[in-house]
C-alpha atoms as a PDB file:
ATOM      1  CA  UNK A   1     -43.338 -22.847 -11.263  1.00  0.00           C
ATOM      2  CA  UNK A   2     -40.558 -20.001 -11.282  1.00  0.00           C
ATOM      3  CA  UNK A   3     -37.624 -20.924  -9.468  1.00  0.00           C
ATOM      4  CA  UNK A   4     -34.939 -18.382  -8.451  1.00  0.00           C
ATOM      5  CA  UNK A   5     -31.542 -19.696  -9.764  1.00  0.00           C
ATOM      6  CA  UNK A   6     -29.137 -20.486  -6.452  1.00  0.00           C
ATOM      7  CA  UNK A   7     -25.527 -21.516  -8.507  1.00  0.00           C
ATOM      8  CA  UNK A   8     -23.591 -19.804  -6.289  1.00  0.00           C
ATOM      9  CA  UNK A   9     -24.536 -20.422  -3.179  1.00  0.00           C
ATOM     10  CA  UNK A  10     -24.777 -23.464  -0.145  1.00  0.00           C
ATOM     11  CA  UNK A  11     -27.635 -24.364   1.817  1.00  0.00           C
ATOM     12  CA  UNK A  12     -27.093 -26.481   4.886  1.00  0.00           C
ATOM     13  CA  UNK A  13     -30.942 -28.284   5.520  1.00  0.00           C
ATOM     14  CA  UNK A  14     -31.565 -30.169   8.915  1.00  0.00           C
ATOM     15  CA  UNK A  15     -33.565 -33.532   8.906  1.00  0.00           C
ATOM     16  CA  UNK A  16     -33.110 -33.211   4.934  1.00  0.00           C
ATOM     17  CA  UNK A  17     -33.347 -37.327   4.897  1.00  0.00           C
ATOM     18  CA  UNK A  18     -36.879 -38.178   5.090  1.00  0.00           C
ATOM     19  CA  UNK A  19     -40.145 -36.054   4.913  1.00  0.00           C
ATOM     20  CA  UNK A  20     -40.337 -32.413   4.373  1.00  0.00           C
ATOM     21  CA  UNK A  21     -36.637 -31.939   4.712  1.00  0.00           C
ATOM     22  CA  UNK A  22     -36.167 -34.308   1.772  1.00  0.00           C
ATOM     23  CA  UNK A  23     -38.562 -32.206  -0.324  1.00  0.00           C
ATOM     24  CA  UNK A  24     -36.672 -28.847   0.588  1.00  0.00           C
ATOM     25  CA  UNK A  25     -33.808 -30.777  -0.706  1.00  0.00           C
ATOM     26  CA  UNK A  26     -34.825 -31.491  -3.689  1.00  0.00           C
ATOM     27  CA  UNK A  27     -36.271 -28.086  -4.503  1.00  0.00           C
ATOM     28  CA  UNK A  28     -33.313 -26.701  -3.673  1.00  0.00           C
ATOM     29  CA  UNK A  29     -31.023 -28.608  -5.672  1.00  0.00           C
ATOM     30  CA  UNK A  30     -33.625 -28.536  -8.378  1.00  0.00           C
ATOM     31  CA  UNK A  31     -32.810 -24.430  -8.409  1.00  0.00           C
ATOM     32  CA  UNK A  32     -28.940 -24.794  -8.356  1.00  0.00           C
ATOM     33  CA  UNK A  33     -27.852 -24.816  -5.534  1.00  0.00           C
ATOM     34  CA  UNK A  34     -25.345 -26.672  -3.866  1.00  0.00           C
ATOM     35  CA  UNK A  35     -26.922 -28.761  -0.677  1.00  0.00           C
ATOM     36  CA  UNK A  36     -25.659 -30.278   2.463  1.00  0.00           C
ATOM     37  CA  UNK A  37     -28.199 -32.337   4.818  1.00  0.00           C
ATOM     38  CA  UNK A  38     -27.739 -33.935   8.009  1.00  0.00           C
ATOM     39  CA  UNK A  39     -30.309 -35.835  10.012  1.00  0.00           C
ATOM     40  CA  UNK A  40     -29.740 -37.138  13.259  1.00  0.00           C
ATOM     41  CA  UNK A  41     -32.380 -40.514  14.552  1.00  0.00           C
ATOM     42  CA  UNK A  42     -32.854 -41.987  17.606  1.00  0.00           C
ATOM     43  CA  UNK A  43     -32.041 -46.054  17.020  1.00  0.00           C
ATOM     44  CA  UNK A  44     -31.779 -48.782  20.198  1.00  0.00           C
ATOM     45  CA  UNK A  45     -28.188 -48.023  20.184  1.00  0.00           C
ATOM     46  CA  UNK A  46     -28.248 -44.484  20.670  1.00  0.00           C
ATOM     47  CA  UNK A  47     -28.212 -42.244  17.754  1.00  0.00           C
ATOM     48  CA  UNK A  48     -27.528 -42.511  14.184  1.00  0.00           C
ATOM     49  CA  UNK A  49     -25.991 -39.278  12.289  1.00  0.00           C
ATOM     50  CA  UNK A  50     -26.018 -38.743   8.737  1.00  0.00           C
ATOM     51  CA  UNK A  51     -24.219 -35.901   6.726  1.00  0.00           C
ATOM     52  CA  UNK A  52     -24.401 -35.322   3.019  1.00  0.00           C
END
């Protein structure tokens, strides 16, 4: 597969912990580029927020 390269840039992915997300995460940091994920869940306590 032909990637296009992303060195110099920052992607920001939403719900980039589990599932699909995930997968664009890894695609994209497969191509170079620099990734940031959060991923907010619903737990008995409230919520649970996770940034990367």
């Amino acid at each position: 597969m032909e990637t296009i390269g992303f060195k110099a840039e920052i992607a920001v992915v939403g719900s980039g912990a589990s599932g699909m997300g995930n997968e664009v995460v890894k695609l994209l940091n497969e191509a170079g580029c620099r990734v940031h994920v959060f991923d907010i869940k619903e737990t008995a306590d409230g919520f649970s927020i996770t940034v990367t």
